[in-house]
Protein backbone atom coordinates (compact mmCIF):
# COMPACT_ATOMS: atom_id res chain seq x y z
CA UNK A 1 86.98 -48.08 -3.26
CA UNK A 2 83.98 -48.62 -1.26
CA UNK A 3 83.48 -52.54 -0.26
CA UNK A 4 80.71 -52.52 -2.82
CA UNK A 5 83.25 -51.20 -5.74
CA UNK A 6 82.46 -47.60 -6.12
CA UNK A 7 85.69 -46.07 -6.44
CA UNK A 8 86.59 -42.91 -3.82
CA UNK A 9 89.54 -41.61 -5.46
CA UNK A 10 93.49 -41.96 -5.96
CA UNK A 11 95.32 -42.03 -2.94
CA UNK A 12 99.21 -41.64 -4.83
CA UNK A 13 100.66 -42.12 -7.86
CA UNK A 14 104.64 -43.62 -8.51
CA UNK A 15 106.41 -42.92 -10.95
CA UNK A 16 109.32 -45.47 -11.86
CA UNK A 17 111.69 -46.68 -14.60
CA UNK A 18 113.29 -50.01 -14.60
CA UNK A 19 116.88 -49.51 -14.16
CA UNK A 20 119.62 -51.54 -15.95
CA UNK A 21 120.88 -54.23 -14.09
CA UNK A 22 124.49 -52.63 -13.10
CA UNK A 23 121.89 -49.76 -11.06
CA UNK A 24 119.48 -52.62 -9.76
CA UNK A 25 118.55 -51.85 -6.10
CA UNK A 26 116.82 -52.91 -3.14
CA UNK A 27 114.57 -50.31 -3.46
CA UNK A 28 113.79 -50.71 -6.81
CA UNK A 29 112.34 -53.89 -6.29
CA UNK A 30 108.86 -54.29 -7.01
CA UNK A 31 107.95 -55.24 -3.36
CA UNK A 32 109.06 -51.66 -2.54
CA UNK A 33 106.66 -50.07 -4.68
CA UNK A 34 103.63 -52.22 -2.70
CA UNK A 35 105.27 -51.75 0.94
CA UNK A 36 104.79 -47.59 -0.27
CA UNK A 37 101.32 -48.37 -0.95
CA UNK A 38 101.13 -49.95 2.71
CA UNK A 39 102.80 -46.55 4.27
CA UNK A 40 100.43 -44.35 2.32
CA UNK A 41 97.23 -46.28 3.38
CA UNK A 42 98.65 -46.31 6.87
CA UNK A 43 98.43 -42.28 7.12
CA UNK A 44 95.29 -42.20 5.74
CA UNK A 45 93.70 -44.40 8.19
CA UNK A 46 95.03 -42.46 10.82
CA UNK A 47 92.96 -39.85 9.18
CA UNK A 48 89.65 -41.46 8.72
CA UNK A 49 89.20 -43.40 12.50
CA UNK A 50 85.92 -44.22 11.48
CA UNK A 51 86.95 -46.57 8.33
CA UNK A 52 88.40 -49.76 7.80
CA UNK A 53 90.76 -49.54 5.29
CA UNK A 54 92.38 -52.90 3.19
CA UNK A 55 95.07 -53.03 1.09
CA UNK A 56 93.61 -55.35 -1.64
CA UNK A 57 96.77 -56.91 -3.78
CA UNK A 58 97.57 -59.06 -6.52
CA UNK A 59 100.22 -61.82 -6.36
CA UNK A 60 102.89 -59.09 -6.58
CA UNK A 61 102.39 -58.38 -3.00
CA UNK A 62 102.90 -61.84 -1.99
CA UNK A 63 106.30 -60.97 -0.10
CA UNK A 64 107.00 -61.58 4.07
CA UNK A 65 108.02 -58.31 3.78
CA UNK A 66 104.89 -56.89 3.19
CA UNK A 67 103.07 -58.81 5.94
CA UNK A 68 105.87 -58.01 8.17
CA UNK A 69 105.38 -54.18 7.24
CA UNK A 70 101.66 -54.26 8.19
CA UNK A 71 102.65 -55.59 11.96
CA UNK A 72 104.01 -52.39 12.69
CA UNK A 73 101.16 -50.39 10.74
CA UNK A 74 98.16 -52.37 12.29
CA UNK A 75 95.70 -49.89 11.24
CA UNK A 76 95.79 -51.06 7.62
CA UNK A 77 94.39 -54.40 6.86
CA UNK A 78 96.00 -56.60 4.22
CA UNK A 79 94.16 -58.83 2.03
CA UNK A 80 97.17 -60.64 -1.01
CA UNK A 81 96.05 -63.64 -3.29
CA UNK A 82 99.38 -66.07 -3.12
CA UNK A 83 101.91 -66.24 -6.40
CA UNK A 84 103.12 -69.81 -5.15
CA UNK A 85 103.54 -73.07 -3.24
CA UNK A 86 105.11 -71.21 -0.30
CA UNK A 87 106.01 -73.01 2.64
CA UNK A 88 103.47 -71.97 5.75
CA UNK A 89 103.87 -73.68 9.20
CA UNK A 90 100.40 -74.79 11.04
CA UNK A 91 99.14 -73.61 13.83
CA UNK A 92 99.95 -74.81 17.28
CA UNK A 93 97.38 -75.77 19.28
CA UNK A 94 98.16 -75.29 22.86
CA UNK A 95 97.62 -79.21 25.01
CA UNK A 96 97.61 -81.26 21.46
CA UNK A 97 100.55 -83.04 19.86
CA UNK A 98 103.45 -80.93 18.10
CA UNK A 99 101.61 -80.55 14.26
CA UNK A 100 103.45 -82.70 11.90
CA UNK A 101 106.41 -80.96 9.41
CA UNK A 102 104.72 -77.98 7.43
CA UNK A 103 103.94 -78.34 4.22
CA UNK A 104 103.02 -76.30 0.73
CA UNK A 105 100.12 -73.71 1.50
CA UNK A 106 98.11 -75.84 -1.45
CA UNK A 107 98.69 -79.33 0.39
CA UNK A 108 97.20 -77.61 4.07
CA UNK A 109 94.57 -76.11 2.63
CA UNK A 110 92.84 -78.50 0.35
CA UNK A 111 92.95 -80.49 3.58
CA UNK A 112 90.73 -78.23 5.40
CA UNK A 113 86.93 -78.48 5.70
CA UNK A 114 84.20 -76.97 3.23
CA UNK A 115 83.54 -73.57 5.21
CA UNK A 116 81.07 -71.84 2.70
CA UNK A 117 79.78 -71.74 -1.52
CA UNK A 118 79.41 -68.75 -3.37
CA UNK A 119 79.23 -67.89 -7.03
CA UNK A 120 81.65 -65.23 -8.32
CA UNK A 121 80.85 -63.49 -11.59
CA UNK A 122 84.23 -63.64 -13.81
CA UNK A 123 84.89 -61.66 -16.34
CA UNK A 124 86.18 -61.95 -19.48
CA UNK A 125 89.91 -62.05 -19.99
CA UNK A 126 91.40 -61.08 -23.57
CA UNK A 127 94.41 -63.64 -24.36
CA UNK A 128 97.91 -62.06 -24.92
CA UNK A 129 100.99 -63.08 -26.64
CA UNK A 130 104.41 -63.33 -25.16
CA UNK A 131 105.96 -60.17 -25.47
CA UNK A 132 109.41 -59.67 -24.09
CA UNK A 133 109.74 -61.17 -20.62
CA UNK A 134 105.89 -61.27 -20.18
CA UNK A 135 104.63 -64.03 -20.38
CA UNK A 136 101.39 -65.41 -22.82
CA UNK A 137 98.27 -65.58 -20.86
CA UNK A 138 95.15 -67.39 -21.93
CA UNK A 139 91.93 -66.12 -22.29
CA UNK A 140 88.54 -66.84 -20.25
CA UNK A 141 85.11 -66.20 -21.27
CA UNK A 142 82.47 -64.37 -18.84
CA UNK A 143 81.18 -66.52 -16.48
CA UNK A 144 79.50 -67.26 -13.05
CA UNK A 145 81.47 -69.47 -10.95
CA UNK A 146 80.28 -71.54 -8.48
CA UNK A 147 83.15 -71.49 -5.95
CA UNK A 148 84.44 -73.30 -2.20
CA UNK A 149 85.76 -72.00 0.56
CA UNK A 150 88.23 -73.17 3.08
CA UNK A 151 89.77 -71.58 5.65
CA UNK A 152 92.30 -72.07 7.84
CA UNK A 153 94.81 -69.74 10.39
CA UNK A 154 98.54 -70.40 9.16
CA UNK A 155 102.10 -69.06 10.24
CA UNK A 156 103.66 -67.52 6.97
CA UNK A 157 107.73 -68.14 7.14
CA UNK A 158 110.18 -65.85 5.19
CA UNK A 159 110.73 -67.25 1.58
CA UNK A 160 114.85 -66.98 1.94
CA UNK A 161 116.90 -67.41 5.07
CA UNK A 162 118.45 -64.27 4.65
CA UNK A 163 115.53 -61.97 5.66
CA UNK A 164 116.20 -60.11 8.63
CA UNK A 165 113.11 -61.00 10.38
CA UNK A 166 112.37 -64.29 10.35
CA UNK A 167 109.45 -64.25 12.71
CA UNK A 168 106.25 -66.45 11.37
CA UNK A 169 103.17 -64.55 10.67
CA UNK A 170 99.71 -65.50 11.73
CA UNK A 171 97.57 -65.40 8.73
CA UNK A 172 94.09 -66.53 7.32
CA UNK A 173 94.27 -68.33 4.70
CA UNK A 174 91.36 -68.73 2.47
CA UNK A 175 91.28 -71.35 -0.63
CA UNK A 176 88.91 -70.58 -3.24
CA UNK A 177 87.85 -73.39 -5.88
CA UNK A 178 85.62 -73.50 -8.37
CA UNK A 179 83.72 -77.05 -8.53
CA UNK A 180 82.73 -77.13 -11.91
CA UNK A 181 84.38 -75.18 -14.35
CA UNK A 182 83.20 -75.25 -18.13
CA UNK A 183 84.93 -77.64 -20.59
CA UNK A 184 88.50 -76.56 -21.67
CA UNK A 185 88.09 -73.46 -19.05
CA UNK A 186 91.16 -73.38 -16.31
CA UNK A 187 89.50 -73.52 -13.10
CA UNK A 188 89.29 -70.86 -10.56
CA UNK A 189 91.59 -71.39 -8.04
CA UNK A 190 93.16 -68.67 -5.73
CA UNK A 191 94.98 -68.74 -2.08
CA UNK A 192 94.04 -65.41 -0.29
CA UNK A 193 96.46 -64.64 2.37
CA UNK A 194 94.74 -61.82 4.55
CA UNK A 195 95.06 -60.57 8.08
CA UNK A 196 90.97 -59.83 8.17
CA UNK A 197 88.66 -63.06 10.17
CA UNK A 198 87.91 -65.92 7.96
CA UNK A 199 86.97 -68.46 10.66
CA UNK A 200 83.06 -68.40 9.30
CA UNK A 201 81.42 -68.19 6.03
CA UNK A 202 80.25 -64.98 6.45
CA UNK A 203 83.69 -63.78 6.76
CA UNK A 204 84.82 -65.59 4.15
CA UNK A 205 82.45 -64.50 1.25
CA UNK A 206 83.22 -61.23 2.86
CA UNK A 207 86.80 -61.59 1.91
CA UNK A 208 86.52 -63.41 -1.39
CA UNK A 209 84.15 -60.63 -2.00
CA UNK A 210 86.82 -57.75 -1.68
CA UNK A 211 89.35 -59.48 -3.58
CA UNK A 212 86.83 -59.70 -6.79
CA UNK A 213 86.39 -55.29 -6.21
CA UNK A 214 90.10 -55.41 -7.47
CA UNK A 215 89.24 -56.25 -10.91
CA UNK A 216 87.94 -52.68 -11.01
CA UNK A 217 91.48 -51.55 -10.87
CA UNK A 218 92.25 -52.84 -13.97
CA UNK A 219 88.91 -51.52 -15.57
CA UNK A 220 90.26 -48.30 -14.08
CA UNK A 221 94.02 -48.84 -16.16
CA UNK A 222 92.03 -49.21 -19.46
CA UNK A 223 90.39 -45.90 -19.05
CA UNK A 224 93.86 -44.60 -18.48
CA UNK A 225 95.68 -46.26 -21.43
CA UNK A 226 92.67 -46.67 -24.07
CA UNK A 227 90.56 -43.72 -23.15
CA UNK A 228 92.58 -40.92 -21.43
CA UNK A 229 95.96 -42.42 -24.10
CA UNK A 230 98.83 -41.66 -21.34
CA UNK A 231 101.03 -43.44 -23.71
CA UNK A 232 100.33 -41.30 -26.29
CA UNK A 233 101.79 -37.61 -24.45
CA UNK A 234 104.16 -35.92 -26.33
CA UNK A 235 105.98 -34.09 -23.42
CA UNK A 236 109.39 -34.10 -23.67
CA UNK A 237 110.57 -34.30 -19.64
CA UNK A 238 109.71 -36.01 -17.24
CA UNK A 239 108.03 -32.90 -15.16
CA UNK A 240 105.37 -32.48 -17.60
CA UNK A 241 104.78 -36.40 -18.37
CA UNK A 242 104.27 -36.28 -14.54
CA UNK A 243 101.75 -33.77 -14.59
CA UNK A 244 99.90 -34.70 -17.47
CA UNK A 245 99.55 -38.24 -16.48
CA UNK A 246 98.29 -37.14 -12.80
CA UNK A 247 95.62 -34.79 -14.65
CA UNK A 248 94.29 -38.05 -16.66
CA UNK A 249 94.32 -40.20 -13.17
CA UNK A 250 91.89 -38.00 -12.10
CA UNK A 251 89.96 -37.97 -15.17
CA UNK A 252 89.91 -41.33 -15.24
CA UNK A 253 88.36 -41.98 -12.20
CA UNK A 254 85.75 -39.32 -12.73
CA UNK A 255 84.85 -41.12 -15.62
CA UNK A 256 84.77 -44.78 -13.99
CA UNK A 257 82.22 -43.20 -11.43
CA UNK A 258 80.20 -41.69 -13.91
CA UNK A 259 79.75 -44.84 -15.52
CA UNK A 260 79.28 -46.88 -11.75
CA UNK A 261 76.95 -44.46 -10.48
CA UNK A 262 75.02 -44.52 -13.46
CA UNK A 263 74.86 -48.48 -13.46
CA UNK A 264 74.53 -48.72 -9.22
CA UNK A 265 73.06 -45.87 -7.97
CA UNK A 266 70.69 -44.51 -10.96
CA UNK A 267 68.42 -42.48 -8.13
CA UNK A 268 71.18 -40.21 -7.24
CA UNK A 269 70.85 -36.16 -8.37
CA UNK A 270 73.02 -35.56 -10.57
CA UNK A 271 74.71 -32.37 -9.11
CA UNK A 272 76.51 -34.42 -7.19
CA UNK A 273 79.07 -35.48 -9.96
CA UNK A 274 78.36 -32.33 -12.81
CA UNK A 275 78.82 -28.68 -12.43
CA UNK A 276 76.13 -26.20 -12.81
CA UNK A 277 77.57 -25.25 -16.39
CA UNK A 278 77.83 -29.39 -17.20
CA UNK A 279 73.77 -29.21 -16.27
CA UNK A 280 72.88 -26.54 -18.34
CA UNK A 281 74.78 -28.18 -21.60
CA UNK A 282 73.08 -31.63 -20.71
CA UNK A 283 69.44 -30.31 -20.46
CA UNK A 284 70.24 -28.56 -24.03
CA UNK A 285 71.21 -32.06 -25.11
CA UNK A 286 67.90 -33.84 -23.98
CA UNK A 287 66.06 -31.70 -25.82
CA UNK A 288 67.75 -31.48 -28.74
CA UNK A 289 67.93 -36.04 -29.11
CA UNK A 290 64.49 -35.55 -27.02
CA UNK A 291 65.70 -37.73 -23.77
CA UNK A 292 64.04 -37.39 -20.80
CA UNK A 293 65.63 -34.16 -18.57
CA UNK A 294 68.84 -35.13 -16.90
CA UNK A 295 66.89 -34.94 -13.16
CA UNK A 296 69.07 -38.21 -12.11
CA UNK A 297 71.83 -39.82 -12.51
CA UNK A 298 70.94 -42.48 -14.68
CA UNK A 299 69.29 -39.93 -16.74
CA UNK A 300 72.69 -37.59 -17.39
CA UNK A 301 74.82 -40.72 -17.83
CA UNK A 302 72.15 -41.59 -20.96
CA UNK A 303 72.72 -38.34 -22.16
CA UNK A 304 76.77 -38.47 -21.94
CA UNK A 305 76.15 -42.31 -23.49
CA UNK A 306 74.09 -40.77 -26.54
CA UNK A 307 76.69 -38.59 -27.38
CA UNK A 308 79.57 -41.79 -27.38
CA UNK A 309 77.34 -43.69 -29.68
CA UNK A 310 74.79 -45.61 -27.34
CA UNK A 311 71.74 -45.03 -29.07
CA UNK A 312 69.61 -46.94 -26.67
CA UNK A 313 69.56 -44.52 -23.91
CA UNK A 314 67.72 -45.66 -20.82
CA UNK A 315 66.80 -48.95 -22.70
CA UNK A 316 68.83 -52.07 -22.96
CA UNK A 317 71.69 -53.02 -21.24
CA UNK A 318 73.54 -50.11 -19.50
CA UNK A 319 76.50 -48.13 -21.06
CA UNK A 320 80.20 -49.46 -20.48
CA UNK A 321 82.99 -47.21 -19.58
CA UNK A 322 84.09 -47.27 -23.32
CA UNK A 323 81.00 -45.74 -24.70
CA UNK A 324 81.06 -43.06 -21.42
CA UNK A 325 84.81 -41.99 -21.97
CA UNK A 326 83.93 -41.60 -26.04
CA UNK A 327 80.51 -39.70 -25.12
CA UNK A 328 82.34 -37.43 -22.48
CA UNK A 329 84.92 -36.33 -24.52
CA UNK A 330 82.70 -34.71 -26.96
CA UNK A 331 80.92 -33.54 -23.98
CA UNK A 332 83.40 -31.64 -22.89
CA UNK A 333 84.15 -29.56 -25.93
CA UNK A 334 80.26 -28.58 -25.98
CA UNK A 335 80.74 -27.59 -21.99
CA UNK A 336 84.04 -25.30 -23.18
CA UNK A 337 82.09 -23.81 -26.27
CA UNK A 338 79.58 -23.01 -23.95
CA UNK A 339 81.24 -21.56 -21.63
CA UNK A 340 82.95 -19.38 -24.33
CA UNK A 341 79.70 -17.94 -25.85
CA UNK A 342 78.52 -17.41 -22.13
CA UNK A 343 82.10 -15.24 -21.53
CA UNK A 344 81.19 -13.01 -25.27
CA UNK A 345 77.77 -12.17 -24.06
CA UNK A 346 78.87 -10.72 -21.15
């Protein structure tokens, strides 16, 4: 994704089983599957010199491995909210006194300084049930937070003695806090371990500001599951589950743009995302529900909307991704009948 959320693509795709626990290995832990994630980024930057690229990660990816990984891959940033009270040593400041005996990540940071406020918008978080060995989660309504920052550099410490590099890691690590939250609401409260700057406020809105464009990652997964149905193939081998889920990835990020650019960048022509054909069969469409002409993009998304059941076109609040994936499916089958009664003419 782009820093302002508009995702560019998928860079791989894994494809894994959990194995029974008399086949459990190393490399079927689930820090493997995020160090691949740091290798593939890694050869990808070394393609595209001109870009930053940032690994943006959930509390999975809070392993030393990880941030021992990205020491030998510098071109790939790493940006990893915390899972825990992990131990983290303090800096050392060269001509001061020894720092005193480190202590939980929570205890040093809450100690630090207000660097900077911002207010996040959160979204809304459907509760879930215990199921299995996952555990129940609560739900949140949609909100604006009003959040702190602090920021502070710290020296991250393998987890177990046993790892075979045991040298600390020098770190930012930002606390984010919300000051207010609304009555019987959990408050925000995340530890961002990242290797980007966080010594000003800039840099650390900057930061907390990435972290919130992973959320679109699980917007992404819902197309996948609820729109696209993955979990619904009927191939019988793996081969062909492989290739029909890789299809959907892509159509499921084709879709999530459609309904970004139509939301962000409304100006755009729309050529840019639709065929020639996919014109033709939208202009038919604005004149038959008498829409304006699909000249932009936010005009051809209102057209693909119409046709998933938001009858309020370019007025009102803009169409979600459900409403897009519902719309473009029918789309689609217009597009192919089209193209068949083009084929018969000639």
């Amino acid at each position: 994704m782009t820093p302002t959320g508009l995702p560019l693509g998928v860079i791989s795709a894994r494809f894994d089983a959990p194995p029974s626990n008399s086949e459990r290995k190393p490399e079927h832990r689930k820090t493997e599957r995020w160090l691949e994630g740091v290798r593939h980024c890694a050869e990808v930057a070394r393609e595209l010199t001109d870009s930053q690229l940032i690994c943006v990660m959930d509390r999975e990816g809070d392993a030393y491995e990880i941030f021992a990984e990205q020491r030998t891959r510098p071109e790939v940033d790493l940006l990893v909210r915390a899972k825990g009270n992990r131990r983290i040593v303090p800096q050392r400041v060269a001509g001061k006194k020894p720092p005193p005996p480190p202590k939980s990540w929570l205890k040093t940071l809450q100690t630090a300084p207000i660097l900077a406020r911002m207010v996040v918008a959160i979204d809304r978080l459907t509760p879930r049930p215990k199921r299995s060995k996952r555990p129940a989660r609560p739900g949140r309504q949609k909100r604006r937070a009003s959040l702190v920052l602090r920021s502070q550099i710290v020296e991250l410490t393998p987890m177990t003695p046993q790892s075979q590099d045991s040298t600390p890691i020098r770190l930012t690590g930002i606390l984010v806090e919300e000051e207010c939250p609304p009555e019987n609401e959990p408050p925000i409260q995340w530890l961002l371990l990242t290797t980007l700057a966080g010594a000003t406020a800039e840099d650390c809105r900057r930061v907390v500001n990435y972290y919130a464009q992973r959320w679109r990652i699980g917007d992404w997964h819902r197309i996948i599951k609820s729109g696209c149905k993955i979990e619904e193939l009927a191939n019988r081998s793996a081969a062909r589950i492989k290739r029909a889920v890789a299809i959907n990835l892509v159509i499921a990020w084709r879709l999530y743009l459609m309904t970004l650019l139509g939301h962000d960048h409304p100006n755009l022509p729309p050529d840019i995302l639709f065929s020639e054909l996919e014109l033709k069969v939208l202009k038919a469409l604005a004149v038959k529900h008498r829409l304006e002409p699909p000249d932009s993009m936010v005009q051809a998304v209102a057209i693909i909307a119409r046709l998933g059941g938001h009858t309020r076109a370019l007025r009102g609040p803009p169409p979600g991704s459900q409403v897009i994936w519902q719309g473009y499916s029918d789309f689609t089958r217009l597009c192919t009948g089209y193209q068949l009664a083009l084929e018969k003419t000639t």
